[in-house]
C-alpha atoms as a PDB file:
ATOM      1  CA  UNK A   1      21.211 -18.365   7.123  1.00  0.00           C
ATOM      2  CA  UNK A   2      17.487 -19.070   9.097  1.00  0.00           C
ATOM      3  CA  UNK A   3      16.511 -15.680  10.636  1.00  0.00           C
ATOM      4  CA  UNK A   4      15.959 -15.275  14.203  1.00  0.00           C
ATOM      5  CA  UNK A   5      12.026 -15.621  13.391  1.00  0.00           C
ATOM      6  CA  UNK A   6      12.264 -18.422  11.439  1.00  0.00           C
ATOM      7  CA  UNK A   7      14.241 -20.333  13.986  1.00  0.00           C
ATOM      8  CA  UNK A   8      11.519 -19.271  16.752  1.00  0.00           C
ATOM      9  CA  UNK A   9       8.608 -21.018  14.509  1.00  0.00           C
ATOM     10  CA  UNK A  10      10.925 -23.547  13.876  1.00  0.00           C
ATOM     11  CA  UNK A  11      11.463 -24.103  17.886  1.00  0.00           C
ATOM     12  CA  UNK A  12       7.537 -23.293  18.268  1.00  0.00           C
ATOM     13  CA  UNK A  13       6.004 -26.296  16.550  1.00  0.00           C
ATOM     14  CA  UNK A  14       9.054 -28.131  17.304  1.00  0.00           C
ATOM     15  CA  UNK A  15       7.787 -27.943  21.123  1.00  0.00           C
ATOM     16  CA  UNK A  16       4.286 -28.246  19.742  1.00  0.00           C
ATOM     17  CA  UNK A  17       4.832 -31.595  18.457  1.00  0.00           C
ATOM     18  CA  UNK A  18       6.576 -32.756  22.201  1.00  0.00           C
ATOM     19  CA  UNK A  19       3.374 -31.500  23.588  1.00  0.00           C
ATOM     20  CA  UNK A  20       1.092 -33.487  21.619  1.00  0.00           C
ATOM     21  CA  UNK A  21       2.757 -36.392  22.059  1.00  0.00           C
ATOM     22  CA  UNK A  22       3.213 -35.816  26.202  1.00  0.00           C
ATOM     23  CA  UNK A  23      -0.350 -35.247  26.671  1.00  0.00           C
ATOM     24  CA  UNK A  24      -0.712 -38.216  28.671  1.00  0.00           C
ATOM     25  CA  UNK A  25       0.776 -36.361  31.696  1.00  0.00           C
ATOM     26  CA  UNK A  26      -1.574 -34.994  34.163  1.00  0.00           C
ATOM     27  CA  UNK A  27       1.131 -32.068  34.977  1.00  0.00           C
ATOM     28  CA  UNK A  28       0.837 -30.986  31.327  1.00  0.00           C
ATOM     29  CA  UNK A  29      -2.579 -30.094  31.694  1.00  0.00           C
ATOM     30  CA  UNK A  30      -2.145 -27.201  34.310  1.00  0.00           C
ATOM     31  CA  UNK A  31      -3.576 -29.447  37.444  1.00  0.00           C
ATOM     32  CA  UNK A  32      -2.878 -32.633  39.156  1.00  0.00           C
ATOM     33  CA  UNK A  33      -0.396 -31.107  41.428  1.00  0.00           C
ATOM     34  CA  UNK A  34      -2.189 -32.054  44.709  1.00  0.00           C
ATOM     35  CA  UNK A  35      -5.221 -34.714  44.944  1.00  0.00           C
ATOM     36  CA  UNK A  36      -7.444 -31.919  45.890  1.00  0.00           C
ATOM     37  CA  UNK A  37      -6.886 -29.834  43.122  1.00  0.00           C
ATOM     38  CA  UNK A  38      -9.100 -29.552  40.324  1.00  0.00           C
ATOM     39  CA  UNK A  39      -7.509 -30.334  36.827  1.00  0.00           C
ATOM     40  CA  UNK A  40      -7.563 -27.464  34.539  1.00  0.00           C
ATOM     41  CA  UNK A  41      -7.917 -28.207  31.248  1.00  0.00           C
ATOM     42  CA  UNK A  42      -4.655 -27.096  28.570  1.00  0.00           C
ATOM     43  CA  UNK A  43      -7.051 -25.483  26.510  1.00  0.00           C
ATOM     44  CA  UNK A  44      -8.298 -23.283  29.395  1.00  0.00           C
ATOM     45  CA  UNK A  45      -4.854 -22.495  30.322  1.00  0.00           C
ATOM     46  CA  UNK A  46      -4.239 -21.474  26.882  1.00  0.00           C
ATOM     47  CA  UNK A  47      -7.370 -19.321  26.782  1.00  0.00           C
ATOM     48  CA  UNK A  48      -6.725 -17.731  30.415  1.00  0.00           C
ATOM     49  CA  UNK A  49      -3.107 -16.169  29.028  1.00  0.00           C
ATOM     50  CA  UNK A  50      -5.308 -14.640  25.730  1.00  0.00           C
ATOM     51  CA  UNK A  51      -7.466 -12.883  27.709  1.00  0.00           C
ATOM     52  CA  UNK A  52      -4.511 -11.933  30.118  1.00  0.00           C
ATOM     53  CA  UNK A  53      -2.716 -10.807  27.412  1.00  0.00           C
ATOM     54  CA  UNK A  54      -5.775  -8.505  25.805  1.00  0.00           C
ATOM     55  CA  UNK A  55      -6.835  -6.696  28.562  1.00  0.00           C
ATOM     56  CA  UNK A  56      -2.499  -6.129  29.441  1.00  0.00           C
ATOM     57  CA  UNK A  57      -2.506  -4.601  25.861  1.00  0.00           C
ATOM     58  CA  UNK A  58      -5.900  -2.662  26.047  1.00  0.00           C
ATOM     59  CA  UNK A  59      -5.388  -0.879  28.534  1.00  0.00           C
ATOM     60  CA  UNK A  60      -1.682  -0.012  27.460  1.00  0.00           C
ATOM     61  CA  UNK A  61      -2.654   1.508  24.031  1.00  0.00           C
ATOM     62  CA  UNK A  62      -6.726   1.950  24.525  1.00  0.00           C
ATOM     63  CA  UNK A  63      -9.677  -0.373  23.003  1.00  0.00           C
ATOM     64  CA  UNK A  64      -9.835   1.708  20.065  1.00  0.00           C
ATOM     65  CA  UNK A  65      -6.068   1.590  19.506  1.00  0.00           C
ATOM     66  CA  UNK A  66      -5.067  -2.201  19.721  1.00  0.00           C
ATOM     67  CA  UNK A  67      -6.398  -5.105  17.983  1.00  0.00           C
ATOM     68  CA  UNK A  68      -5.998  -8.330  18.763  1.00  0.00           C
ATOM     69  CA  UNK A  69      -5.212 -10.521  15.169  1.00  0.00           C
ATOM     70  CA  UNK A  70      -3.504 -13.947  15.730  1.00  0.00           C
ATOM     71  CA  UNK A  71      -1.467 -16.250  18.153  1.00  0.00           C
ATOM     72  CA  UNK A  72       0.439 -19.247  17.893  1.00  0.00           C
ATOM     73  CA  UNK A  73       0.530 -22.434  19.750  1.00  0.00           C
ATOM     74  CA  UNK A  74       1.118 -22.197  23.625  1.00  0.00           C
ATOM     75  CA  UNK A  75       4.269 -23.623  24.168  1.00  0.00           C
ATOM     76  CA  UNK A  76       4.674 -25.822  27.946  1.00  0.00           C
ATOM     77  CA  UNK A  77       8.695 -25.679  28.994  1.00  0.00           C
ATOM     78  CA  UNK A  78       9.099 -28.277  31.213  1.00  0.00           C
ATOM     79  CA  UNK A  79      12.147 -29.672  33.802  1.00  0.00           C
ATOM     80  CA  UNK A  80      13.558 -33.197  33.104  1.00  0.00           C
ATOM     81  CA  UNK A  81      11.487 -34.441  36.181  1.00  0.00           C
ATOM     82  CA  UNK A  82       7.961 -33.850  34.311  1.00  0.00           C
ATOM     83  CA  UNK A  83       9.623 -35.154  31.156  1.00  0.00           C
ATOM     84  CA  UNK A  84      10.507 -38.394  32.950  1.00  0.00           C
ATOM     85  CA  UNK A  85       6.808 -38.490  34.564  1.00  0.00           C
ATOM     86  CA  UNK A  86       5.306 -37.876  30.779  1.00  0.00           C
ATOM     87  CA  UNK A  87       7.573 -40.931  29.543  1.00  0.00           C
ATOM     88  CA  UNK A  88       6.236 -43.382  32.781  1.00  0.00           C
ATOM     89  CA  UNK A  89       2.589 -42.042  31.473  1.00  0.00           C
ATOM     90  CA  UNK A  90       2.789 -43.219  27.889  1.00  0.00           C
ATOM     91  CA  UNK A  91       4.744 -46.569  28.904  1.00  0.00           C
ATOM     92  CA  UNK A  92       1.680 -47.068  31.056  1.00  0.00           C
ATOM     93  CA  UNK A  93      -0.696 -46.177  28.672  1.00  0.00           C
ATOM     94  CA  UNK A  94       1.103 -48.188  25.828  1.00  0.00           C
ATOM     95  CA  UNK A  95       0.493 -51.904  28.119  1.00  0.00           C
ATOM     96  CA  UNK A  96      -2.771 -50.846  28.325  1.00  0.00           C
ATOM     97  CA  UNK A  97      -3.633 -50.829  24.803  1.00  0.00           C
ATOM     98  CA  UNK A  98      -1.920 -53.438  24.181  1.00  0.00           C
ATOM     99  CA  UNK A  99      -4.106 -54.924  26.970  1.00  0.00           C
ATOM    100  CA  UNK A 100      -0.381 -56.080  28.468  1.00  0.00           C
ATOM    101  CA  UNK A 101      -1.426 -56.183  32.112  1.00  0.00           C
ATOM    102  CA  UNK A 102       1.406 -58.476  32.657  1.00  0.00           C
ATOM    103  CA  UNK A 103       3.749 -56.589  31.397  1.00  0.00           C
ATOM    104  CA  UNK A 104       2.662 -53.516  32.961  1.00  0.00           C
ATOM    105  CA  UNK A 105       2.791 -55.358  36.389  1.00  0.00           C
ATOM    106  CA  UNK A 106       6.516 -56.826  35.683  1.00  0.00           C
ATOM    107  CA  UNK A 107       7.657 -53.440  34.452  1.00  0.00           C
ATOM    108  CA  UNK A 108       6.625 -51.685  37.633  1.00  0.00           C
ATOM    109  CA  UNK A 109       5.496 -48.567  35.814  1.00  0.00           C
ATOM    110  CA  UNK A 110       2.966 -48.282  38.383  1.00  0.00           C
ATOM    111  CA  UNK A 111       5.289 -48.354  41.732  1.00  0.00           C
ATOM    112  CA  UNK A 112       7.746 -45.702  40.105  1.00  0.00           C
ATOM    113  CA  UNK A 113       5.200 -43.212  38.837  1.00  0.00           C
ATOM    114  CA  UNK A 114       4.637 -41.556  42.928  1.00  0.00           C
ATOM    115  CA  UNK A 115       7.897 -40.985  43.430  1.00  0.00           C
ATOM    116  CA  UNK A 116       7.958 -39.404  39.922  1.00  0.00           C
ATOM    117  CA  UNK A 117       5.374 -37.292  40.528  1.00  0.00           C
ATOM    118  CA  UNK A 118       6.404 -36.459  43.675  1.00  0.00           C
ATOM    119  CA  UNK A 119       9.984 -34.495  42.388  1.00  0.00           C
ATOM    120  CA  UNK A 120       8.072 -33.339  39.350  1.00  0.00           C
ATOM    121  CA  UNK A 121       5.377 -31.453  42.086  1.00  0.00           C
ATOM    122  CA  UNK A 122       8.661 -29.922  43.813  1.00  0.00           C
ATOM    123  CA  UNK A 123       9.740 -28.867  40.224  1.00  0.00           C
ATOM    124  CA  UNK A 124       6.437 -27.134  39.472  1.00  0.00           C
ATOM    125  CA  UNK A 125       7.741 -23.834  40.126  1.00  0.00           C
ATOM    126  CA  UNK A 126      10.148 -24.110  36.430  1.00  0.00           C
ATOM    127  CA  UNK A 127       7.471 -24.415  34.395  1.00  0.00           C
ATOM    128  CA  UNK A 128       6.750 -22.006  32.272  1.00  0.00           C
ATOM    129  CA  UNK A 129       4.570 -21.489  29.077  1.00  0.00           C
ATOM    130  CA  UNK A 130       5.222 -19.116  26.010  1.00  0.00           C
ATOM    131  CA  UNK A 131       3.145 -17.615  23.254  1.00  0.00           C
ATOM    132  CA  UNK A 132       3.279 -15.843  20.396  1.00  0.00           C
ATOM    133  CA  UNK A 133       0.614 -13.211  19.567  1.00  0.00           C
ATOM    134  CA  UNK A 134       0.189 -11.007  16.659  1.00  0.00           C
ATOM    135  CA  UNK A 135      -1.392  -7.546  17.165  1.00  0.00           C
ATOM    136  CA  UNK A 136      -2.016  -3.927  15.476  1.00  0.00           C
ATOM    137  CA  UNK A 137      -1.580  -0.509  17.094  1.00  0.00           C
ATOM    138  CA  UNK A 138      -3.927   2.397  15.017  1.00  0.00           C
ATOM    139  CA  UNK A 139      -2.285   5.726  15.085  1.00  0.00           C
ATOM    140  CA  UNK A 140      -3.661   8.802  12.707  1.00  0.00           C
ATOM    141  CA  UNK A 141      -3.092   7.484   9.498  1.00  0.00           C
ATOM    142  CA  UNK A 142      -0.497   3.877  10.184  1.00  0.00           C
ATOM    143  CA  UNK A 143      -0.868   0.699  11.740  1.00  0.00           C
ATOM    144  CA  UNK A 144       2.244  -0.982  13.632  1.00  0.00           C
ATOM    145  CA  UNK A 145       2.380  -4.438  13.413  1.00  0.00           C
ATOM    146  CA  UNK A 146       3.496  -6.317  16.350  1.00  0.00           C
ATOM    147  CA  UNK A 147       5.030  -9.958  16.566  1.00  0.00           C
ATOM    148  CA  UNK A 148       5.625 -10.113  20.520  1.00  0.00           C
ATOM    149  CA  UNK A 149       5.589 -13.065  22.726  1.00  0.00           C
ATOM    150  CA  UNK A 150       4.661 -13.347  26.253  1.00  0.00           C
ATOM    151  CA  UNK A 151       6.363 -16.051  28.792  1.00  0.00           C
ATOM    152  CA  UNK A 152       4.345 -16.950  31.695  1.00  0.00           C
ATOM    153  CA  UNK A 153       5.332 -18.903  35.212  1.00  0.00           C
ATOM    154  CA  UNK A 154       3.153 -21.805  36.284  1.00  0.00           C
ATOM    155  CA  UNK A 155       1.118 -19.559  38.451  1.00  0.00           C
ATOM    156  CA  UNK A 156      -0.357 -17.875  34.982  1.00  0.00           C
ATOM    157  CA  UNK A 157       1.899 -14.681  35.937  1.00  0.00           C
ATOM    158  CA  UNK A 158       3.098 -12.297  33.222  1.00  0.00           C
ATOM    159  CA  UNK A 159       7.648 -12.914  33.231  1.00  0.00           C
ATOM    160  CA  UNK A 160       8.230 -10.934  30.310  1.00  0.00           C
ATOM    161  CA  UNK A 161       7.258  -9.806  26.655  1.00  0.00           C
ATOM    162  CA  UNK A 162       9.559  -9.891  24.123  1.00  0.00           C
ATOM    163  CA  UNK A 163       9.196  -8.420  20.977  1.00  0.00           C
ATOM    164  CA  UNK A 164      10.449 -10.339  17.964  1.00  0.00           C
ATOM    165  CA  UNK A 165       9.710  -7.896  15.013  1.00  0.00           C
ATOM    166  CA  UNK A 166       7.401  -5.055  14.222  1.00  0.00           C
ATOM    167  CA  UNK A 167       6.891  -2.814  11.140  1.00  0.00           C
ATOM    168  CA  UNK A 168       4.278  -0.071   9.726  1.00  0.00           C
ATOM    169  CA  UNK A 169       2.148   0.450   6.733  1.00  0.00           C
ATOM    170  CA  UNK A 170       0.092   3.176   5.788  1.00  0.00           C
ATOM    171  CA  UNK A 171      -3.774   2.713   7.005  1.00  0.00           C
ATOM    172  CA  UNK A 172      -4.954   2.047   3.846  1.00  0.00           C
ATOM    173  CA  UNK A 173      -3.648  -1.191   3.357  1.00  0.00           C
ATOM    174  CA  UNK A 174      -5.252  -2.556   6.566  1.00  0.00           C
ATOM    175  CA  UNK A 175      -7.776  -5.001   4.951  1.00  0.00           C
ATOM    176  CA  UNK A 176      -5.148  -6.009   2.610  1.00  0.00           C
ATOM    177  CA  UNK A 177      -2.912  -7.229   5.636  1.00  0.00           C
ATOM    178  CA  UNK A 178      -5.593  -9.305   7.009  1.00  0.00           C
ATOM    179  CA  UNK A 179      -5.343 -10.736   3.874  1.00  0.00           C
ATOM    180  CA  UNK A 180      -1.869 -11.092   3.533  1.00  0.00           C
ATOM    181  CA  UNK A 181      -1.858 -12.290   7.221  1.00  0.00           C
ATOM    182  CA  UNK A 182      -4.259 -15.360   7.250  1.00  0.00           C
ATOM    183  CA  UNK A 183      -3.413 -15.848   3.338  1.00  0.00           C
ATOM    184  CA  UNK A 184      -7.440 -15.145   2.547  1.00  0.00           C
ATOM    185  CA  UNK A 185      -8.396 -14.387  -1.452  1.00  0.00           C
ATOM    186  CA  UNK A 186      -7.778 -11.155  -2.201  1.00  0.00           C
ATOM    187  CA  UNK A 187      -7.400 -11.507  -6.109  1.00  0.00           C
ATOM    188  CA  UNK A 188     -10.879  -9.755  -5.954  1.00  0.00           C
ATOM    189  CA  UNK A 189     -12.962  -8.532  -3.187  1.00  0.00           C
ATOM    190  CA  UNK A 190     -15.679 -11.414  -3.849  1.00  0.00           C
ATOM    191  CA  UNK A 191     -15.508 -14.168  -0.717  1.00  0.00           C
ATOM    192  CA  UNK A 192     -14.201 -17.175  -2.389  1.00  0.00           C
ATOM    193  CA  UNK A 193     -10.962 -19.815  -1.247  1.00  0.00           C
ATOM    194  CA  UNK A 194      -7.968 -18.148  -1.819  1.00  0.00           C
ATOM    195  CA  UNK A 195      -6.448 -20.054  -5.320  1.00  0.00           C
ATOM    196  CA  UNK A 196      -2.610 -21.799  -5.270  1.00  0.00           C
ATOM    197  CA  UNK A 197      -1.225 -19.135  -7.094  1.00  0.00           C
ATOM    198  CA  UNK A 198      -2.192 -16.696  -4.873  1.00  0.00           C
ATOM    199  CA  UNK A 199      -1.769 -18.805  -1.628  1.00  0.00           C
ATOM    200  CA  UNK A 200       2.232 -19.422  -3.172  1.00  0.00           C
ATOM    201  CA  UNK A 201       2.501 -15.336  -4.004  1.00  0.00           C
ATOM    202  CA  UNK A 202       1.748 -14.909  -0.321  1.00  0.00           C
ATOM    203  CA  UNK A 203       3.926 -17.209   1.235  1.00  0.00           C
ATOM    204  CA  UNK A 204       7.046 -16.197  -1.270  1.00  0.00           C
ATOM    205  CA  UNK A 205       7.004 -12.809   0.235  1.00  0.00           C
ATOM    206  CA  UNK A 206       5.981 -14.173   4.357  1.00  0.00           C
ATOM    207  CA  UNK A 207       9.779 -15.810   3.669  1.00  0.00           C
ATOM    208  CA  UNK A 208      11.255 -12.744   3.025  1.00  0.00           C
ATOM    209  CA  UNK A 209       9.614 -11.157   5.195  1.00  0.00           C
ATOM    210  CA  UNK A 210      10.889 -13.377   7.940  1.00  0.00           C
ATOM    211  CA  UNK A 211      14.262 -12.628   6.394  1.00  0.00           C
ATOM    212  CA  UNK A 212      13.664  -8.914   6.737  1.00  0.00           C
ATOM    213  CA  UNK A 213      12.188  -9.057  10.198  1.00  0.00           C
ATOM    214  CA  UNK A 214      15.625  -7.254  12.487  1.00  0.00           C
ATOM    215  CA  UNK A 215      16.508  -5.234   9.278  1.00  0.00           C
ATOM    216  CA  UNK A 216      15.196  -1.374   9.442  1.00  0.00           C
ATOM    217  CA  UNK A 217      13.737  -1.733   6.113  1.00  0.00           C
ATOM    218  CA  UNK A 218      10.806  -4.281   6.935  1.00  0.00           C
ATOM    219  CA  UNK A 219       8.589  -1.628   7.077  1.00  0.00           C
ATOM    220  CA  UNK A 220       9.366  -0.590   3.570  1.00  0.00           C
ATOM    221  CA  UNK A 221       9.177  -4.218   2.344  1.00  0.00           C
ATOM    222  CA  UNK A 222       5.666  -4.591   3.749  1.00  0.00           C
ATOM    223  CA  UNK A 223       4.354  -1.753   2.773  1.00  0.00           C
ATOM    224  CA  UNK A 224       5.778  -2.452  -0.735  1.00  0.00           C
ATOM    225  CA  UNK A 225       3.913  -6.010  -0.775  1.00  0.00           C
ATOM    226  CA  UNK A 226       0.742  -4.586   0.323  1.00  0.00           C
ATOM    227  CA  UNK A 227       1.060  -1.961  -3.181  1.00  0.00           C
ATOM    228  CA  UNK A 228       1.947  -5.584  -5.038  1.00  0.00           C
ATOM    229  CA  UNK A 229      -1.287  -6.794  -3.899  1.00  0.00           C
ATOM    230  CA  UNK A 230      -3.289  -3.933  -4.202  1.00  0.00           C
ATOM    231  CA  UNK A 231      -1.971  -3.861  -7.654  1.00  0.00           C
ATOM    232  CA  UNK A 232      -2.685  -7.736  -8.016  1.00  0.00           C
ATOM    233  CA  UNK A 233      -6.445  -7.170  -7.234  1.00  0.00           C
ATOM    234  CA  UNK A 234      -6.292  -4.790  -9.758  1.00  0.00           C
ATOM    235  CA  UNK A 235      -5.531  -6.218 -12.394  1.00  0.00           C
ATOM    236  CA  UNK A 236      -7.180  -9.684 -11.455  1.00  0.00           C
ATOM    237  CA  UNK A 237      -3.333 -11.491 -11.517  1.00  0.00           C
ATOM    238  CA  UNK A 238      -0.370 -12.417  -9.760  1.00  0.00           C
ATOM    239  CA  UNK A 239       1.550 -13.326 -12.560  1.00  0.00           C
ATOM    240  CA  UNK A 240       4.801 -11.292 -12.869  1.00  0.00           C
ATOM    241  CA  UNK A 241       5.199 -10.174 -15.833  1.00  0.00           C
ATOM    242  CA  UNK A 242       1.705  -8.236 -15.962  1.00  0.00           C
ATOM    243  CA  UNK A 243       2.273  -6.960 -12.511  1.00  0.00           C
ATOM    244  CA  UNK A 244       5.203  -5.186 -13.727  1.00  0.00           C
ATOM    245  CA  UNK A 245       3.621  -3.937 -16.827  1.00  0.00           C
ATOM    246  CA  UNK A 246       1.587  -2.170 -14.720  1.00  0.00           C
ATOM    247  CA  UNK A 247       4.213  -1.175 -12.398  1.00  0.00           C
ATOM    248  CA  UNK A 248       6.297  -0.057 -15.313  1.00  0.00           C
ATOM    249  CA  UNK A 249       3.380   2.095 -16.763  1.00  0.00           C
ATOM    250  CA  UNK A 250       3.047   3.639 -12.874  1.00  0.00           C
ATOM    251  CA  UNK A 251       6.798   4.192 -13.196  1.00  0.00           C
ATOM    252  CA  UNK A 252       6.688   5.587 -16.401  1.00  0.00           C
ATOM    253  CA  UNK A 253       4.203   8.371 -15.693  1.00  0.00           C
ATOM    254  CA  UNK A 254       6.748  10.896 -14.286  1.00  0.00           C
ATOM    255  CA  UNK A 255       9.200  10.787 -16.801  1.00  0.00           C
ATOM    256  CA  UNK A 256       7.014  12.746 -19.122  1.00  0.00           C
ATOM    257  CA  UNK A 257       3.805  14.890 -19.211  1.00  0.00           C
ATOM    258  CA  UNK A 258       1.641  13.888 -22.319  1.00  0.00           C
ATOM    259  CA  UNK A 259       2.946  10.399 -23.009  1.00  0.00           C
ATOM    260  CA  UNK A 260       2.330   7.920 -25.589  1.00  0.00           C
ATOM    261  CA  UNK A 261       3.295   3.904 -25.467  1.00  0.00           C
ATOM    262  CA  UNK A 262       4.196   2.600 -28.701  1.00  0.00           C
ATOM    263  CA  UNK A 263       5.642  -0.962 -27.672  1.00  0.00           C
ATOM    264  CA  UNK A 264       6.040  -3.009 -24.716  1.00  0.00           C
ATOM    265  CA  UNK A 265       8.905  -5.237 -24.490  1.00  0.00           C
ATOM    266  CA  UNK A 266       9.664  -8.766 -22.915  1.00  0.00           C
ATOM    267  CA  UNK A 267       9.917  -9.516 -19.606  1.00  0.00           C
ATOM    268  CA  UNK A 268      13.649 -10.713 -18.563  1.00  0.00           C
ATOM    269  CA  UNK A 269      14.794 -12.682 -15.570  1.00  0.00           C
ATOM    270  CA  UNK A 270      18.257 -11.594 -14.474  1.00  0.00           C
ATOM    271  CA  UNK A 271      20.104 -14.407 -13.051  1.00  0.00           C
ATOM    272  CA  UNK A 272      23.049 -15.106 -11.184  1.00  0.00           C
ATOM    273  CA  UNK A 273      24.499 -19.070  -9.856  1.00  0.00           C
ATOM    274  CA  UNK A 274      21.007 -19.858 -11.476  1.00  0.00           C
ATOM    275  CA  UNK A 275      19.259 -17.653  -8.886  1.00  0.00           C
ATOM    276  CA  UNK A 276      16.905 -15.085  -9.910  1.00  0.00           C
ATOM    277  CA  UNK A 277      18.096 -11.694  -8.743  1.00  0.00           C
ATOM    278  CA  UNK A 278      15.748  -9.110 -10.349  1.00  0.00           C
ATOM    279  CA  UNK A 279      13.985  -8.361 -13.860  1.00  0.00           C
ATOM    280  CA  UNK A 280      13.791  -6.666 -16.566  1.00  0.00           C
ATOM    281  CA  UNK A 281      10.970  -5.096 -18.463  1.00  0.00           C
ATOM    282  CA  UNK A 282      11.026  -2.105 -20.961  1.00  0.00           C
ATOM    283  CA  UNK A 283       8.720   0.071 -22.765  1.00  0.00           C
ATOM    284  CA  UNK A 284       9.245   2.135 -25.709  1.00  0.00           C
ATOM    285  CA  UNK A 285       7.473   5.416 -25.645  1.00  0.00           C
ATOM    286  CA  UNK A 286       7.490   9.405 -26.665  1.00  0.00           C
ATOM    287  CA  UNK A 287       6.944  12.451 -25.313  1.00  0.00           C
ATOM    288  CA  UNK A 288       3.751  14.202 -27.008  1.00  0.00           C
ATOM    289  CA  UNK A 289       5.285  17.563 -26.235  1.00  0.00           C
ATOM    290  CA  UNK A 290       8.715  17.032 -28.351  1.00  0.00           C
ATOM    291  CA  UNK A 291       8.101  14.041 -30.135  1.00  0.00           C
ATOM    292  CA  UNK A 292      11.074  12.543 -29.135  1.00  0.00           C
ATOM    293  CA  UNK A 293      11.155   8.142 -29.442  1.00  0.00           C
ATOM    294  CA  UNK A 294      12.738   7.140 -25.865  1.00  0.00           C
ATOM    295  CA  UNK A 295      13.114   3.710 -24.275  1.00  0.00           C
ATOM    296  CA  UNK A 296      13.318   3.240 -20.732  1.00  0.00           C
ATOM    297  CA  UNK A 297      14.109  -0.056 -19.179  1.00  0.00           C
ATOM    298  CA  UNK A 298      12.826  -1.234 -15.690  1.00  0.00           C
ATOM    299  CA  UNK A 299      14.853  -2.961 -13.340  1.00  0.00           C
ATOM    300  CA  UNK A 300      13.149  -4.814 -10.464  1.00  0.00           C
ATOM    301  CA  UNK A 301      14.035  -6.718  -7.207  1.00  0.00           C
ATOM    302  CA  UNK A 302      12.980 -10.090  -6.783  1.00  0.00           C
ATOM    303  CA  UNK A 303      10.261  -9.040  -4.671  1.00  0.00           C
ATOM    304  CA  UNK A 304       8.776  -6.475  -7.262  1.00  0.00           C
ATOM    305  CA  UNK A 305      10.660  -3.082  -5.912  1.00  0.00           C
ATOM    306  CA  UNK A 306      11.369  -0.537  -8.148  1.00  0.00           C
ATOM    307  CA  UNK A 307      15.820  -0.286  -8.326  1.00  0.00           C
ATOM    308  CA  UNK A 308      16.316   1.802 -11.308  1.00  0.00           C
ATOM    309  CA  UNK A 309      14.687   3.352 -14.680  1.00  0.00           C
ATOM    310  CA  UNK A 310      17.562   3.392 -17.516  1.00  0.00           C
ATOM    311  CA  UNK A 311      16.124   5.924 -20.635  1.00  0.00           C
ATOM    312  CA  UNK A 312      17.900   6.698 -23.558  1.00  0.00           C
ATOM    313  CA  UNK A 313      16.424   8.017 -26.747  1.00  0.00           C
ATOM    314  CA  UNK A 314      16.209   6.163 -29.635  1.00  0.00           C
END
């Protein structure tokens, strides 16, 4: 089933795509209602809401609270009437490369467009535009991550702000995120293009994390990729079956004071309707202070979390 996220990304670029193909339309463009109005650019318009959104949020949580990190495309919700003007607009503009004149004249594209833009001026008031914008919140030692978007009138005023998903990590992990957020290198701390393994790690985990995004353990999950990565840089690798080697000898640790490894096994992918629902690893080890030969086997989630440690002695 698509999350609730996934679906508003889906609906985002969905819109995105209408845009780009409507640009034609002097209404789209933020101006052109009256002939002595100045046309405003889109790209202004989309600017204009950034900054109206920043300084909303600064001075809610304080400069050296918030951060500002990403946004998505601004997203134009228009009334049939500008929809019909936008179609008149690329008919026109379609004879014209064409160099059709005649056609354009026959068609009488021209007579119908000011009555068109007449209705679409007395519709102006139901536009509306929408964007999505990414943002931090710093407290003592956490940062909340915000996905929130803000729906504005045709007048640039502030309707509402919705907040899609949020979740916390520990501070630590904050360069990590920004990582994890624009999908940058991280495999080592040198500034080089991120690699296709890396670049698919990333993206595995942003789909379940849009899967995750209403559940109250998101915050968990995130904070648990951020470890993965850590880990990942590391060890130089993003390959699964050394990450949980290493996440097996972390695991292993508590289980016993003075430890010795003798053997490490195989890693094992548990499947189900040839799906992939966890692994497998164990690691045959003793106990320095009894002596006693014990193997303990690892089972992980698909996404790397820790479910259970089975030991027996051997």
């Amino acid at each position: 089933m698509t999350s609730d996220y996934t679906k508003s990304i889906i609906r985002h670029y969905s819109f995105l795509k209408l845009l780009l193909l409507s640009t034609l339309s002097c209404f789209l463009l933020g101006g052109c209602i009256t002939a002595h109005e100045p046309i405003e650019r889109f790209k202004q318009k989309e600017t204009t809401k950034k900054e109206n959104i920043e300084e909303i949020l600064s001075l809610r949580y304080g400069d050296s609270t918030y951060q500002s990190l990403a946004y998505g495309p601004l997203i134009v919700y228009k009334p049939e009437s500008f929809k019909q003007l936008d179609s008149l607009y690329a008919l026109k503009e379609d004879f014209i490369e064409r160099n059709d004149l005649r056609g354009l004249e026959t068609s009488n594209v021209e007579e119908k467009i000011p009555s068109y833009r007449a209705q679409a001026q007395q519709d102006i008031q139901l536009v509306q535009y929408e964007i999505e914008h990414i943002f931090s919140v710093k407290s003592v030692d956490s940062l909340t991550i915000h996905h929130s978007v803000f729906l504005y009138d045709y007048m640039d005023s502030l309707l509402s702000q919705d907040t899609l998903y949020t979740y916390s990590f520990p501070k630590k992990y904050e360069k990590m995120h920004i990582n994890y957020l624009f999908e940058y290198h991280f495999l080592t701390k040198r500034d080089l293009y991120i690699s296709n393994n890396e670049r698919q790690f990333i993206q595995y985990f942003k789909r379940k994390e849009q899967d995750l995004a209403k559940s109250p353990s998101i915050s968990s999950f995130m904070t648990q990729v951020l470890e993965t990565m850590t880990l990942a840089q590391k060890i130089n690798s993003v390959e699964y079956n050394e990450l949980i080697k290493y996440k097996s000898i972390q695991n292993l640790k508590p289980l016993g004071g003075n430890i010795t490894i003798n053997e490490f096994g195989t890693l094992i992918a548990l499947e189900k309707n040839n799906k992939i629902v966890g692994y497998e690893y164990d690691i045959r080890w003793q106990d320095n202070s009894d002596k006693i030969k014990k193997k303990s086997i690892f089972t992980y989630t698909p996404t790397l979390s820790l479910e259970k440690i089975d030991t027996t002695k051997e």
